[in-house]
N, C-alpha and C. Protein backbone atom coordinates (compact mmCIF):
# COMPACT_ATOMS: atom_id res chain seq x y z
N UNK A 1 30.65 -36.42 56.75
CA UNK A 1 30.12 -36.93 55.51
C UNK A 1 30.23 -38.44 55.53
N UNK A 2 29.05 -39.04 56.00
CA UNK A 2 29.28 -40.62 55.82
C UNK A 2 28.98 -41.10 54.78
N UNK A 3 28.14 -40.56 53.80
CA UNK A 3 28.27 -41.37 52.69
C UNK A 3 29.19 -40.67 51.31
N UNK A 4 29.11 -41.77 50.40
CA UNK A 4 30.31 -41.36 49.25
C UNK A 4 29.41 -40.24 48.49
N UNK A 5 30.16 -39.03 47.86
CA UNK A 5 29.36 -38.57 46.71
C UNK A 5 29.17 -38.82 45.61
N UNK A 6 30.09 -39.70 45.06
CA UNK A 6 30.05 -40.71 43.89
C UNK A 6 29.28 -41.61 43.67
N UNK A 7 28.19 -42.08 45.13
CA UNK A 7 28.15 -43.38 44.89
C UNK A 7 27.05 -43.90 43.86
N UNK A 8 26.59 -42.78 42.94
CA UNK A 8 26.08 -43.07 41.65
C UNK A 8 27.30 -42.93 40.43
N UNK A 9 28.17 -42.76 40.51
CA UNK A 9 28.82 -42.54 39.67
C UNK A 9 28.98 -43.45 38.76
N UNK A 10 29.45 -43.47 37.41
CA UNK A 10 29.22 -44.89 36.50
C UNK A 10 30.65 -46.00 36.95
N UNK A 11 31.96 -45.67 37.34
CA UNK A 11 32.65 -46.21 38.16
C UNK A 11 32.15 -47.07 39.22
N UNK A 12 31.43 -46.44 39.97
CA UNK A 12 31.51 -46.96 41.46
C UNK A 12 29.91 -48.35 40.59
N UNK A 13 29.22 -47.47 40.13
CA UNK A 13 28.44 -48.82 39.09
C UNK A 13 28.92 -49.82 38.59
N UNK A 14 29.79 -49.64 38.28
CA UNK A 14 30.56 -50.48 37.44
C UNK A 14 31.29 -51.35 38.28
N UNK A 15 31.94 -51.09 39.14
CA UNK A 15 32.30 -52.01 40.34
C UNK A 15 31.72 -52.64 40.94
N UNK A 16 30.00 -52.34 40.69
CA UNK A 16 29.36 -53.54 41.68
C UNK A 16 28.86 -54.46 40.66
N UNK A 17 29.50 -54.72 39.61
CA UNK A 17 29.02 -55.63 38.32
C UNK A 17 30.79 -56.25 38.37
N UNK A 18 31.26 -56.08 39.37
CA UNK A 18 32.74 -56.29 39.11
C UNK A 18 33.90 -56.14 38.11
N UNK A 19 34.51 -56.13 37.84
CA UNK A 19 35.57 -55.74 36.53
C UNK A 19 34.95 -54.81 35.29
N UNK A 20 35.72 -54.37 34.65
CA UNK A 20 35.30 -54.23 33.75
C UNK A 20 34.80 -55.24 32.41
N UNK A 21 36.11 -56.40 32.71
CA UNK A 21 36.01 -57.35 31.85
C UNK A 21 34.48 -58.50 32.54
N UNK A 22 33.95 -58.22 33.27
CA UNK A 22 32.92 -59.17 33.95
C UNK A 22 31.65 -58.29 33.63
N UNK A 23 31.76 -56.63 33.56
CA UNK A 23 30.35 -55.98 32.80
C UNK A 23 30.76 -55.91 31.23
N UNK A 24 31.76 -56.58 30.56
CA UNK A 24 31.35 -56.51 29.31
C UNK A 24 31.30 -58.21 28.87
N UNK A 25 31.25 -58.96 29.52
CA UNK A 25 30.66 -60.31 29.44
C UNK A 25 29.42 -60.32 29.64
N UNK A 26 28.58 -59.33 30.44
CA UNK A 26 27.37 -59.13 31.33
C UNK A 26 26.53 -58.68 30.10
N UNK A 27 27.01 -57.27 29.07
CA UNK A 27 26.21 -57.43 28.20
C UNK A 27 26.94 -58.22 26.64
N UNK A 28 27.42 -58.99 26.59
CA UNK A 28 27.47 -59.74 25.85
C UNK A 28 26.21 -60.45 25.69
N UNK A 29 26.45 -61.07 26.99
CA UNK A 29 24.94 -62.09 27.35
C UNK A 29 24.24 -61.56 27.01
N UNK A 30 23.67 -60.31 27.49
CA UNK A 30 22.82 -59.72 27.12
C UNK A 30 22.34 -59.34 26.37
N UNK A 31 22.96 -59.01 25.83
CA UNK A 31 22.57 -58.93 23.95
C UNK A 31 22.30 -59.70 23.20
N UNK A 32 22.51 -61.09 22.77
CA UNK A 32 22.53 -61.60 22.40
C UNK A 32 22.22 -61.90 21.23
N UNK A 33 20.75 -62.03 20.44
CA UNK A 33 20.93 -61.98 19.05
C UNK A 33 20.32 -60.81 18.46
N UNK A 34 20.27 -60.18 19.58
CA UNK A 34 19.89 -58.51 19.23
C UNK A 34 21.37 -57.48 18.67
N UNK A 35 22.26 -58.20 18.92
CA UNK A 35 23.57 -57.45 18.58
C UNK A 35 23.92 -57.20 17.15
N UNK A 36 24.55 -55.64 16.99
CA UNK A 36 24.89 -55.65 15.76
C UNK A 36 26.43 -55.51 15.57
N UNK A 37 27.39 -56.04 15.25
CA UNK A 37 28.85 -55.77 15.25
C UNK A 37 29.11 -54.64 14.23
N UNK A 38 28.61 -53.12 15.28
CA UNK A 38 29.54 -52.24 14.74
C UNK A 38 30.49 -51.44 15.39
N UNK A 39 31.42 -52.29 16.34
CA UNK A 39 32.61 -51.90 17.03
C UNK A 39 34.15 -51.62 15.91
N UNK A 40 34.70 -50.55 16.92
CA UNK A 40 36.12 -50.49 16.05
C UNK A 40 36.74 -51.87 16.13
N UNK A 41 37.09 -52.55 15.48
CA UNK A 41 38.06 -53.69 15.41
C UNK A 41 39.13 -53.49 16.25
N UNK A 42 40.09 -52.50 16.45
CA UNK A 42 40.85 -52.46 17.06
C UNK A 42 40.32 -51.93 19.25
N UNK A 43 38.99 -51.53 19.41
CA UNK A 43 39.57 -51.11 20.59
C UNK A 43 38.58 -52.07 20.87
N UNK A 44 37.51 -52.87 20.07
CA UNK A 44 36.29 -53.62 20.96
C UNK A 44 35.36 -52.94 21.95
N UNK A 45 35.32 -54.03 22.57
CA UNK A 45 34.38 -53.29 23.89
C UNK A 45 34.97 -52.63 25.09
N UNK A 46 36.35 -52.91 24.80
CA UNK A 46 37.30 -52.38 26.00
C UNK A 46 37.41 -50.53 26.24
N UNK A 47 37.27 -50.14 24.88
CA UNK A 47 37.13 -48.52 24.13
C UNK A 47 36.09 -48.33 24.93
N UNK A 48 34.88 -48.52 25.04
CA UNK A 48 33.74 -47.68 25.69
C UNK A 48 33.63 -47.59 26.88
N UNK A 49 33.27 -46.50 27.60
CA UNK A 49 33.20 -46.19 28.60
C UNK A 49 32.08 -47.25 29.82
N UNK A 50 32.77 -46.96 30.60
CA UNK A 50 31.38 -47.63 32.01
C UNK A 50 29.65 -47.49 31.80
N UNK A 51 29.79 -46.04 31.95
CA UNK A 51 28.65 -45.11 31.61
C UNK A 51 27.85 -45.82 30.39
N UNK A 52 28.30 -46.15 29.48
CA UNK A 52 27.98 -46.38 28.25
C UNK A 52 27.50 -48.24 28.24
N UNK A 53 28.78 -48.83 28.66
CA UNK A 53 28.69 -50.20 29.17
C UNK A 53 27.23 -50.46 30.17
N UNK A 54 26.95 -49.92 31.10
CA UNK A 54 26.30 -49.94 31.98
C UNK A 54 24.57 -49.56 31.08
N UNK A 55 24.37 -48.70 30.27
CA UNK A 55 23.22 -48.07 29.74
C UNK A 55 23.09 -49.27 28.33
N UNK A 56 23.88 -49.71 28.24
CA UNK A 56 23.90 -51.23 27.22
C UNK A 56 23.41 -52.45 27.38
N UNK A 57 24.03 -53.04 28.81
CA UNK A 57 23.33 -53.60 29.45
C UNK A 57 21.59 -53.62 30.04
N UNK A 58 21.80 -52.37 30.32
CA UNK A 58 19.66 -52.28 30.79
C UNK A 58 19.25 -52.36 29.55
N UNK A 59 19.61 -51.53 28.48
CA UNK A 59 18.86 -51.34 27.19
C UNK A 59 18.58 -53.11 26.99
N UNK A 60 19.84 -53.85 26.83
CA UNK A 60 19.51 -55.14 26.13
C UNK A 60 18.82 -56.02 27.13
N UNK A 61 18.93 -56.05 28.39
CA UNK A 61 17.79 -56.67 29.19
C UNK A 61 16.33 -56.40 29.08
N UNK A 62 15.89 -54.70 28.94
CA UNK A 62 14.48 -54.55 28.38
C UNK A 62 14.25 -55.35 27.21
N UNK A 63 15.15 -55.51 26.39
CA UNK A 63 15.16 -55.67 24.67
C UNK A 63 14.40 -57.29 25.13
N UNK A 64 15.82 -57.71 25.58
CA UNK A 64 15.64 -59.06 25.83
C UNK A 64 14.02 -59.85 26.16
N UNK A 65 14.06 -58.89 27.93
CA UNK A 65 12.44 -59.16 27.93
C UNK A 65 11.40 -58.84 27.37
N UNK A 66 11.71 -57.64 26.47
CA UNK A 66 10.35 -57.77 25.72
C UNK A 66 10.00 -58.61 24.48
N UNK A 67 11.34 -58.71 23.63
CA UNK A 67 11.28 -59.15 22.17
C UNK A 67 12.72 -60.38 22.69
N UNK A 68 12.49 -61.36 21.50
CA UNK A 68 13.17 -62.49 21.34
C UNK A 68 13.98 -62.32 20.17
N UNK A 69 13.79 -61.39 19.39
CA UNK A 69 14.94 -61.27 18.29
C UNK A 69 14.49 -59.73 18.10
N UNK A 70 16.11 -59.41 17.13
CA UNK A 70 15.33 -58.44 16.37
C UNK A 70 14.21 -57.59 15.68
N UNK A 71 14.09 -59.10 14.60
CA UNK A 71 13.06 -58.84 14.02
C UNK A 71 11.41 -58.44 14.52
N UNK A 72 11.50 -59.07 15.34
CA UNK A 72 10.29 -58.43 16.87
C UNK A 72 10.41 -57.26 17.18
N UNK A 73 11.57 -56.83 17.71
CA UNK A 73 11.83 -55.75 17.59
C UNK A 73 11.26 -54.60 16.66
N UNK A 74 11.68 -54.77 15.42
CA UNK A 74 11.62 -54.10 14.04
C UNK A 74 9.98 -54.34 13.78
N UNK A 75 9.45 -55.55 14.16
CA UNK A 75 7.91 -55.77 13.89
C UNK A 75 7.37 -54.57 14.86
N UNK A 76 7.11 -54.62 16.08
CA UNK A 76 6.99 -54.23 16.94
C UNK A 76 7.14 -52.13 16.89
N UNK A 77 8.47 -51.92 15.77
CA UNK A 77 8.15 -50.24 15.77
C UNK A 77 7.45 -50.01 14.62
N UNK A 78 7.19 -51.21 13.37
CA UNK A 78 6.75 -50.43 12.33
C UNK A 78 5.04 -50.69 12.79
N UNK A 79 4.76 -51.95 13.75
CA UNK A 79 3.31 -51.90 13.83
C UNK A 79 2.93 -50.47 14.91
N UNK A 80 3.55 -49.92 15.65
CA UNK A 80 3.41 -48.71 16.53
C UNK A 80 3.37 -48.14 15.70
N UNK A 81 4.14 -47.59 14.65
CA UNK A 81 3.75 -46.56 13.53
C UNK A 81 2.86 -46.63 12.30
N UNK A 82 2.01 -47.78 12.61
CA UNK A 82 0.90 -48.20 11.36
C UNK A 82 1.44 -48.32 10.36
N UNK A 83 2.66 -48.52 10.32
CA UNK A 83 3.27 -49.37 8.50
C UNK A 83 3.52 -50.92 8.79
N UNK A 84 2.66 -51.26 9.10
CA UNK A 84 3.38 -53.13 9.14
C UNK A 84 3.23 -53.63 7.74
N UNK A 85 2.89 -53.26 6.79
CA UNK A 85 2.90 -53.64 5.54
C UNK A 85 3.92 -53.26 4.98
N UNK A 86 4.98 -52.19 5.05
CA UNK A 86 5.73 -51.58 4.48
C UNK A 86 6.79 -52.26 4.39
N UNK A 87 6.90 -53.18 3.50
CA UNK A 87 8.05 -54.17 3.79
C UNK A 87 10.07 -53.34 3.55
N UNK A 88 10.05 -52.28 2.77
CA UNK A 88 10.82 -51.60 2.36
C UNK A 88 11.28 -50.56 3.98
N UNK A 89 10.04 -50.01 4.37
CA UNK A 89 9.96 -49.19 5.53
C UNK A 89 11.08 -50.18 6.91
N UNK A 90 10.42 -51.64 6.78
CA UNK A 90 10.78 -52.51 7.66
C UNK A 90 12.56 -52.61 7.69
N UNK A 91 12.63 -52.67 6.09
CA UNK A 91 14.21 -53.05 5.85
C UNK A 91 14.99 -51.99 6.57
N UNK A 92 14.71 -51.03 6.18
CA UNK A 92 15.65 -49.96 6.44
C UNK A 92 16.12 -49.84 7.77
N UNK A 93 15.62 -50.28 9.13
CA UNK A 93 16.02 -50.73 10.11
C UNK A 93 16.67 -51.86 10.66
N UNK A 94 17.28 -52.41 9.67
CA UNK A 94 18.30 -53.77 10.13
C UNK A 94 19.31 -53.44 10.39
N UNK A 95 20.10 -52.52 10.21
CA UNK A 95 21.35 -52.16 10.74
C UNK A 95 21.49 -51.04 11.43
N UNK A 96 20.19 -50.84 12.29
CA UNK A 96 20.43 -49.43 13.52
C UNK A 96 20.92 -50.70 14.62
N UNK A 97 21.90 -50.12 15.38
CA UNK A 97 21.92 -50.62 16.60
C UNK A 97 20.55 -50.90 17.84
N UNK A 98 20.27 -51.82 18.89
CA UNK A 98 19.03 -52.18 19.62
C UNK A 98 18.35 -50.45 20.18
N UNK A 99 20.00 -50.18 20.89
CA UNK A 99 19.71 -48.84 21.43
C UNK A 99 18.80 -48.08 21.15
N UNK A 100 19.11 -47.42 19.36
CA UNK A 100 18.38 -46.75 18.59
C UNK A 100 17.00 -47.15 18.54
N UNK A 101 16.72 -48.29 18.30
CA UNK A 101 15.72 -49.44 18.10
C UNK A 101 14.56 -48.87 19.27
N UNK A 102 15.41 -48.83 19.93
CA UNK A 102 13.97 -48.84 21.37
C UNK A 102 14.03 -47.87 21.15
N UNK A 103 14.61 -46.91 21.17
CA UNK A 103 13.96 -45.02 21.55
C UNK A 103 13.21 -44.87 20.44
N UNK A 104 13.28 -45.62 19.16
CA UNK A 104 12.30 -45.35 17.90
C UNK A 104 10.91 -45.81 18.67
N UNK A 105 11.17 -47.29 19.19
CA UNK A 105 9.82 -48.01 19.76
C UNK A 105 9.06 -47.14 20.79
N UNK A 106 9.58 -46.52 21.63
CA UNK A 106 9.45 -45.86 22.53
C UNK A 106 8.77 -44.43 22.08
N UNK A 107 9.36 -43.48 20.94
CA UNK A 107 8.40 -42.67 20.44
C UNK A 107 7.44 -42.95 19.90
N UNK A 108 7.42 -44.24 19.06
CA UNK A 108 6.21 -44.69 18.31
C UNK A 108 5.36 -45.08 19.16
N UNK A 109 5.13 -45.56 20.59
CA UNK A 109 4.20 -45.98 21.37
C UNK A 109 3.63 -44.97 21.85
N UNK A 110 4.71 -43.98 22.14
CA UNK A 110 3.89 -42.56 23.00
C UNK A 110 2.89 -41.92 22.00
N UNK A 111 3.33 -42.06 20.47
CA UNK A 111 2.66 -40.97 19.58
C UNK A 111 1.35 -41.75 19.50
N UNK A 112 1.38 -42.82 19.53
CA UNK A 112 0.40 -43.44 19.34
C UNK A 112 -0.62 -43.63 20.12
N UNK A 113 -0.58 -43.88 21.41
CA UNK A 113 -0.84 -43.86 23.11
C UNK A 113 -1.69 -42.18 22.80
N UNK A 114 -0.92 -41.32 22.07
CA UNK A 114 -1.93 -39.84 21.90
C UNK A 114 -2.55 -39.31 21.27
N UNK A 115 -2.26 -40.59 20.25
CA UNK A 115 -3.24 -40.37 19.02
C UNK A 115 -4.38 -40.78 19.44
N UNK A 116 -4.43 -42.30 20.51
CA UNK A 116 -5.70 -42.87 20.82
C UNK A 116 -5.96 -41.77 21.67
N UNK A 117 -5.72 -41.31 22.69
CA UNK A 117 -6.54 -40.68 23.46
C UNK A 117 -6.77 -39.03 22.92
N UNK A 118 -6.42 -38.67 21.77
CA UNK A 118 -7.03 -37.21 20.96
C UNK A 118 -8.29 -38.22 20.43
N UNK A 119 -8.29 -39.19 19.70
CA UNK A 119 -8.94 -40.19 18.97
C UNK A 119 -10.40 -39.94 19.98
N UNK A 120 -10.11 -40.52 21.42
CA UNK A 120 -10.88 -41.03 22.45
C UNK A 120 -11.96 -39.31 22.79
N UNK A 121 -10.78 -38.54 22.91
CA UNK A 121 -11.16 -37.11 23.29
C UNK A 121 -12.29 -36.59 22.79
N UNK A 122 -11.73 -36.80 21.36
CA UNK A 122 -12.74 -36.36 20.14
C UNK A 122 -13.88 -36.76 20.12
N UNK A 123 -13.75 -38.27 19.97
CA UNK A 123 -15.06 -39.10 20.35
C UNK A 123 -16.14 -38.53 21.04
N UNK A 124 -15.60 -38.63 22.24
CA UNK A 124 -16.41 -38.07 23.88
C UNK A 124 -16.76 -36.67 23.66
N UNK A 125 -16.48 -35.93 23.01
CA UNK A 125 -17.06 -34.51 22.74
C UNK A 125 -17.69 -34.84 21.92
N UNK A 126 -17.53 -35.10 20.80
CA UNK A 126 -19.00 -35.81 19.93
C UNK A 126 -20.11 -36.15 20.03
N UNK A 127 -20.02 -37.07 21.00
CA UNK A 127 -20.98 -38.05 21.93
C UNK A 127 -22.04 -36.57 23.10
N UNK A 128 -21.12 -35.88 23.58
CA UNK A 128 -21.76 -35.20 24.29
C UNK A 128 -22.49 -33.94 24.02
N UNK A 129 -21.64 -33.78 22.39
CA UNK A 129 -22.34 -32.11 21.89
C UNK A 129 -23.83 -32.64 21.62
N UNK A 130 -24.69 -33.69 20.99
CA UNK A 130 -25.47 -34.15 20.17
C UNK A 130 -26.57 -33.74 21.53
N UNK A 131 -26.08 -34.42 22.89
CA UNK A 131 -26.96 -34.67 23.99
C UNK A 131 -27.29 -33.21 24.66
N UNK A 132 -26.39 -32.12 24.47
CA UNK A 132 -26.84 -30.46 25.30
C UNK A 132 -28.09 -30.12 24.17
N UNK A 133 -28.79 -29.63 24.87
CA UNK A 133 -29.51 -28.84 23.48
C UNK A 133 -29.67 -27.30 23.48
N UNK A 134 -29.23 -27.46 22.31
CA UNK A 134 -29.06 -26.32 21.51
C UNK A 134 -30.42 -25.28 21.91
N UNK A 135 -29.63 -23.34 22.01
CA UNK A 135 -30.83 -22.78 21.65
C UNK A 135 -31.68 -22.48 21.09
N UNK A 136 -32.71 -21.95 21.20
CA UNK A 136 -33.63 -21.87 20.28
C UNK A 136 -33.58 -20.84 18.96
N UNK A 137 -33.53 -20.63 18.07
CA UNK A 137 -32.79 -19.68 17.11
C UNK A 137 -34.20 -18.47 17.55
N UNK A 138 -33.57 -17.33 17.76
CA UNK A 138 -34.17 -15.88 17.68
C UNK A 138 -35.08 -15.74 16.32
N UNK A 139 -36.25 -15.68 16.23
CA UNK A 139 -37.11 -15.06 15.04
C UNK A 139 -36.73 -13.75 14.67
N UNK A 140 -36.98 -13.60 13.47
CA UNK A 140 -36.09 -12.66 12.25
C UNK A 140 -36.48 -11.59 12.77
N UNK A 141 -37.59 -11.04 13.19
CA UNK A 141 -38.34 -9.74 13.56
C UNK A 141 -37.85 -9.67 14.87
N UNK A 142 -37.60 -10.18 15.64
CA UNK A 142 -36.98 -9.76 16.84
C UNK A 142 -35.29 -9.38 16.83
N UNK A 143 -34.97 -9.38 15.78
CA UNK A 143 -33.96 -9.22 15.88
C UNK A 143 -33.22 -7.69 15.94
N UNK A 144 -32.29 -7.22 16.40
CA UNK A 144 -32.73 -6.09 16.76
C UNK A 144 -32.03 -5.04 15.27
N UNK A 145 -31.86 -4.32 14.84
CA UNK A 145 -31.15 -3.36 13.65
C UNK A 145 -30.42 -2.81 13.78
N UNK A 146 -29.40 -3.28 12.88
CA UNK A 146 -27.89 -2.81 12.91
C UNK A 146 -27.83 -1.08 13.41
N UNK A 147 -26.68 -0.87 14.45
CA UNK A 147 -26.89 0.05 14.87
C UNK A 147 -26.19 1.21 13.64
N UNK A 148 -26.84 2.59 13.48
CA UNK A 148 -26.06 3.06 12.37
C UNK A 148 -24.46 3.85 12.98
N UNK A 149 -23.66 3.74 12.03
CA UNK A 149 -22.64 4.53 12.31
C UNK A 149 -22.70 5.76 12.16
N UNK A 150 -21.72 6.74 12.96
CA UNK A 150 -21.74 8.24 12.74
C UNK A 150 -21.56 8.92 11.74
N UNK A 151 -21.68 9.93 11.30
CA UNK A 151 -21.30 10.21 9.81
C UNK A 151 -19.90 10.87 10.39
N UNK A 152 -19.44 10.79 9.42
CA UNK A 152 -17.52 11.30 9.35
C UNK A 152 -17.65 12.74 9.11
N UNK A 153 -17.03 13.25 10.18
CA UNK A 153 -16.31 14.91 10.00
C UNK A 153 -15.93 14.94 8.98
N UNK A 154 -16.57 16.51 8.25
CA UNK A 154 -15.77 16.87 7.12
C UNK A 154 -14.79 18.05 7.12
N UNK A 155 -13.73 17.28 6.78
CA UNK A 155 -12.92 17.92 6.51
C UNK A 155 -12.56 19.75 6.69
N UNK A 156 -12.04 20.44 7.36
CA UNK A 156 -12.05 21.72 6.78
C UNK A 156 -11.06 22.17 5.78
């Protein structure tokens, strides 16, 4: 066995970001004014796991590169969900953590991404029923007469 079986493990991850105290400087940075301080006071960032540390970090680097603040952020899921007017709708997301933030953004893009293409679908069948043509409707006299049913056994 030459290689490790761990070597995804969130440990052995975590060691190539060096210390622990050097991946929670890593997303410090990273976070930056996307952060919301809702840590226990007493254990900080030292309490959470690698695993967790490590999935914090990517989250706030996407964050980072996509949006420059929060509020981008928060712009960004209520316009995916067609409420950008909803100024009340908007509020209510200031104190989810980024994390939360993106997997909201992230459903709201997909639903939307399938709304256009049911949208698109629909369209294109539209477009194409108009162009087959239709048969010719059967004249009334050709039509043929209901066949009759049997009469019902009676009873003995």
């Amino acid at each position: 066995m030459a290689e490790n079986k761990n070597a995804k493990a969130p440990v052995s991850r975590a060691r190539k970001e060096g210390s622990k105290k050097d991946l929670i400087e890593k997303v410090k940075a990273a976070a930056g004014d996307l952060w919301v301080d809702r840590l226990n006071s007493d254990k900080g960032l030292n309490g959470i796991s690698n695993k967790k540390l490590l999935r914090l970090q990517t989250i706030f680097a996407k964050a980072k590169e996509r949006f420059a603040s929060r509020e981008q952020l928060i712009d960004a899921i209520v316009a995916a969900e067609g409420r950008a007017k909803d100024a009340d709708y908007k509020k209510h997301f200031g104190d989810w953590p980024v994390p939360r933030l993106m997997d909201r953004l992230a459903a709201g893009e997909k639903a939307k991404k399938a709304a256009e293409k049911k949208a698109a679908a629909k369209k294109a069948a539209a477009a194409k029923k108009p162009a087959e043509a239709k048969p010719a409707a059967k004249p009334a006299a050709a039509a043929k007469p209901a066949a009759k049913k049997p009469a019902a056994k009676k009873a003995k």
